[in-house]
N, C-alpha and C. Protein backbone atom coordinates (compact mmCIF):
# COMPACT_ATOMS: atom_id res chain seq x y z
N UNK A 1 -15.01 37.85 88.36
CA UNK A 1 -14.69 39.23 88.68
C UNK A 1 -14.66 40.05 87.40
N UNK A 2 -15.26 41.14 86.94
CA UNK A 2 -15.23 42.14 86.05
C UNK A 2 -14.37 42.78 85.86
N UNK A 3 -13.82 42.88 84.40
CA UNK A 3 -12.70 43.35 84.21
C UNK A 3 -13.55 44.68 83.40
N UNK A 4 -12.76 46.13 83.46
CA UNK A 4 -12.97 47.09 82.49
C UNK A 4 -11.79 46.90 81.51
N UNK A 5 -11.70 47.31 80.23
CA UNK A 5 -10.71 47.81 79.45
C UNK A 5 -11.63 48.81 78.29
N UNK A 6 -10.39 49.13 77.45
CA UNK A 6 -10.74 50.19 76.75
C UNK A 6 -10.32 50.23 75.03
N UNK A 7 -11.53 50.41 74.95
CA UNK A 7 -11.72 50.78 73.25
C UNK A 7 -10.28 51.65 72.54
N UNK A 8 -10.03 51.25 71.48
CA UNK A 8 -9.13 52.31 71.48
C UNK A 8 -10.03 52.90 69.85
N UNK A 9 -9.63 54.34 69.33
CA UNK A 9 -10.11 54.86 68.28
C UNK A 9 -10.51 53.92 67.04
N UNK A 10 -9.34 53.16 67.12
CA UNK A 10 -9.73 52.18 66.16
C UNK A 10 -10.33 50.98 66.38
N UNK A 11 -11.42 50.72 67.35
CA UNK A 11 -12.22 49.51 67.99
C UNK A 11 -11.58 48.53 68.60
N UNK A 12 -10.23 48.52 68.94
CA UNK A 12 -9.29 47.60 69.35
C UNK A 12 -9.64 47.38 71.09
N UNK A 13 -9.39 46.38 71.36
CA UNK A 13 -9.49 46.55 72.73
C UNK A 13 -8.13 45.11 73.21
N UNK A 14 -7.76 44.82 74.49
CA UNK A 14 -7.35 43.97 74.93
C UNK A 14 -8.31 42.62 75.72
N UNK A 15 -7.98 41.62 75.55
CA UNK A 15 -8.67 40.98 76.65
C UNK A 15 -7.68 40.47 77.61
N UNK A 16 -7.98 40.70 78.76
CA UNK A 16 -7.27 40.45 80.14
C UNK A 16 -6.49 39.44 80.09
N UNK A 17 -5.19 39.46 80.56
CA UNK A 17 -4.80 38.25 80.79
C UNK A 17 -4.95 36.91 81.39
N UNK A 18 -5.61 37.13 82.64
CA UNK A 18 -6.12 35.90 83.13
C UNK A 18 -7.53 35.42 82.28
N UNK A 19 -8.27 36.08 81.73
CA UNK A 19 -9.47 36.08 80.67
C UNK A 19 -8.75 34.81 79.79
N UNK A 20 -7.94 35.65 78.61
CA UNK A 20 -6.88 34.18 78.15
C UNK A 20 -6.45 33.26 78.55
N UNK A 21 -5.62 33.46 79.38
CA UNK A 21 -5.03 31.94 79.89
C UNK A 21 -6.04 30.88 80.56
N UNK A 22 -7.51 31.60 80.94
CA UNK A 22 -8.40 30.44 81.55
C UNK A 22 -9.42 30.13 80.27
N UNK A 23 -9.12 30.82 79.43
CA UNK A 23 -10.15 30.31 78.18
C UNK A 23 -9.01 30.02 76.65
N UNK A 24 -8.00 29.61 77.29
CA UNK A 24 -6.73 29.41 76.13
C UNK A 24 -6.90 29.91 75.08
N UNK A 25 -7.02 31.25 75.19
CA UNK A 25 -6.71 32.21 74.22
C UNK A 25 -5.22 32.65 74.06
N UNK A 26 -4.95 32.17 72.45
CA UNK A 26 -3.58 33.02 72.40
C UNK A 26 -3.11 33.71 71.31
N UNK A 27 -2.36 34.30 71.07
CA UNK A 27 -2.11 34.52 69.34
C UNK A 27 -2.24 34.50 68.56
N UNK A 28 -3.29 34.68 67.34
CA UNK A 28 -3.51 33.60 66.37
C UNK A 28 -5.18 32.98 66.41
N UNK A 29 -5.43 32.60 67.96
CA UNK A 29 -6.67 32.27 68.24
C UNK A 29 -7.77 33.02 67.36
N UNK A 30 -8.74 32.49 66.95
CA UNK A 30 -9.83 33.16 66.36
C UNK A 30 -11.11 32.96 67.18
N UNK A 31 -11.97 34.18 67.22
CA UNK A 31 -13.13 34.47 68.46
C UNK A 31 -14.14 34.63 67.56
N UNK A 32 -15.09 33.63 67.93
CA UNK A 32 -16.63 34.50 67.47
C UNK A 32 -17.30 35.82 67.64
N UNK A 33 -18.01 37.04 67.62
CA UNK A 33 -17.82 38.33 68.54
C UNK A 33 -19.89 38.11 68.17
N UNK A 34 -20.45 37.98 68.97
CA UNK A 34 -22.10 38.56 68.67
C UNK A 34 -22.96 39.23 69.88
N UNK A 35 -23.77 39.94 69.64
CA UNK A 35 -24.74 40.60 70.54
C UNK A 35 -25.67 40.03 71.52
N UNK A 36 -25.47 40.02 72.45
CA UNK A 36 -26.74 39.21 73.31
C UNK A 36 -27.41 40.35 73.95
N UNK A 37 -28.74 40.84 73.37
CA UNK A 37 -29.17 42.12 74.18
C UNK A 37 -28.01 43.40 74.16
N UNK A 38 -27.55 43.69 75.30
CA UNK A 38 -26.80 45.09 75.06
C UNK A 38 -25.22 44.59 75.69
N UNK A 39 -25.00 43.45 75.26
CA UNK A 39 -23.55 42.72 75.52
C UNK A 39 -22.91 42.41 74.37
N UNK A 40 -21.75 42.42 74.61
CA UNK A 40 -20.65 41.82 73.18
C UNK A 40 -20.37 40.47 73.61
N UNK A 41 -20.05 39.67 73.61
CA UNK A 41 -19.89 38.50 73.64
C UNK A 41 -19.13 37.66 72.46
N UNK A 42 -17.72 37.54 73.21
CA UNK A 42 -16.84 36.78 72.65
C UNK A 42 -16.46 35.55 72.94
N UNK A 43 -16.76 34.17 71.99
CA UNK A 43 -16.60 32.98 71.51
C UNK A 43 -15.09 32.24 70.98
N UNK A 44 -14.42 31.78 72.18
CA UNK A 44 -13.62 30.91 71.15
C UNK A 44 -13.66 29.89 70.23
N UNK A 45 -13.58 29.98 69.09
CA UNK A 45 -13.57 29.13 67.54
C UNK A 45 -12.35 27.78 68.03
N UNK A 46 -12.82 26.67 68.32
CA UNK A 46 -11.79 25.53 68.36
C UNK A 46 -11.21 25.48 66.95
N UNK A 47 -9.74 25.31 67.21
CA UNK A 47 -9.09 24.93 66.40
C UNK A 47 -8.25 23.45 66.32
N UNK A 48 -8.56 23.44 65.05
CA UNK A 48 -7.90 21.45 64.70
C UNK A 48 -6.58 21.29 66.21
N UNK A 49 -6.25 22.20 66.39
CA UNK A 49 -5.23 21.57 67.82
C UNK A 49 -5.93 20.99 68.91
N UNK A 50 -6.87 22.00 69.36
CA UNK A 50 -7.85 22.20 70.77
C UNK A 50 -8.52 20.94 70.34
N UNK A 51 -8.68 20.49 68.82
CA UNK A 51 -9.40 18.91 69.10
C UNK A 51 -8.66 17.95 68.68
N UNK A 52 -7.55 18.22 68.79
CA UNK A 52 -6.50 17.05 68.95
C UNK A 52 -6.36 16.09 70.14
N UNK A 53 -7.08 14.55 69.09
CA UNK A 53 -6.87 12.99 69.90
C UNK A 53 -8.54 12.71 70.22
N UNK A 54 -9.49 14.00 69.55
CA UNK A 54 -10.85 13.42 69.50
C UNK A 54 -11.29 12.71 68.45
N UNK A 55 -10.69 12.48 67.25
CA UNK A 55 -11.23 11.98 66.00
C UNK A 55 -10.48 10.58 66.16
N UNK A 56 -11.40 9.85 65.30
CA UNK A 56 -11.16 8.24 65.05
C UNK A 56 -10.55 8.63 63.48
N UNK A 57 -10.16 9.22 63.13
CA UNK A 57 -9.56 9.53 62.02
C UNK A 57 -7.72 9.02 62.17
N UNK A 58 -7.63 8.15 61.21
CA UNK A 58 -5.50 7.92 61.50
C UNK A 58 -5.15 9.35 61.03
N UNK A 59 -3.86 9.25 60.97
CA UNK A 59 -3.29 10.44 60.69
C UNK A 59 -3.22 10.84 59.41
N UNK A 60 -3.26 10.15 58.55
CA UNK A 60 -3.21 10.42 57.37
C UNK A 60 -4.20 10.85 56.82
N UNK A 61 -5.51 9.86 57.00
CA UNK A 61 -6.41 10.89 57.22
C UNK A 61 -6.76 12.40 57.23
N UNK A 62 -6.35 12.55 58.34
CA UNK A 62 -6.32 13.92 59.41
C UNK A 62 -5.36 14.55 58.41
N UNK A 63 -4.60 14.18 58.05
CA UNK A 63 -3.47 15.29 57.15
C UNK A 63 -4.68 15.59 55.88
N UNK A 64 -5.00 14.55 55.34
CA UNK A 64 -5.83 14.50 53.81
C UNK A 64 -6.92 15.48 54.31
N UNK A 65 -7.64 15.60 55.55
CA UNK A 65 -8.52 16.18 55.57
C UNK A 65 -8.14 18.08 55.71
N UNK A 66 -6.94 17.95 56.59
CA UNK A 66 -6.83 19.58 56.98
C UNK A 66 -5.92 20.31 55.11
N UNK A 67 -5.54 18.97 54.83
CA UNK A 67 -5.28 19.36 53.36
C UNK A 67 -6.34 20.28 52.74
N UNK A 68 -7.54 19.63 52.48
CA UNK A 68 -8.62 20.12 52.03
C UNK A 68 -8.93 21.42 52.43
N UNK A 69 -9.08 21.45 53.51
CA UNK A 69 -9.70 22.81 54.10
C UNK A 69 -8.53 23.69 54.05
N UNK A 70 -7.20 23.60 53.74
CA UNK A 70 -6.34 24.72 53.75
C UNK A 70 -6.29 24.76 52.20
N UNK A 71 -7.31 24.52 51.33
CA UNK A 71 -7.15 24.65 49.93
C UNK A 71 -8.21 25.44 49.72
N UNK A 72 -9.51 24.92 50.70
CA UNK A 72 -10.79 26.12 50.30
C UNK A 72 -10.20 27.27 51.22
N UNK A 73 -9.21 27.68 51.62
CA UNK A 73 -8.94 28.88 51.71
C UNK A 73 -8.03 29.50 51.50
């Protein structure tokens, strides 16, 4: 079902609530945004949670690794 919402002056917009909760969008979440033809199209970016219990990685590991990446940024 199509939702409208609205731009605000400063490009802001909302996304629907049921939009979120069926594509676990929340707070914090980070979205891809790109053009398909004359559409916007927004991408949720998995985050190390959303793939939590897919890696053969132990935990320590997994700590050593998100270590890293919270250092290149």
């Amino acid at each position: 079902m199509p939702n409208e919402v609205v731009v605000t002056r400063r490009g802001q917009t909302t996304i629907p609530t049921e939009i979120r909760r069926r594509l676990g969008i929340e707070e914090g979440s980070k979205l891809k945004v790109d053009i398909e033809g004359n559409r916007v199209v927004f991408e949720k970016v998995p985050s190390i949670f959303d793939l939590a219990g897919t890696s053969k990685l132990s935990g320590t590991e997994a700590s050593r690794a998100l270590d890293s990446l919270r250092e290149d940024h």
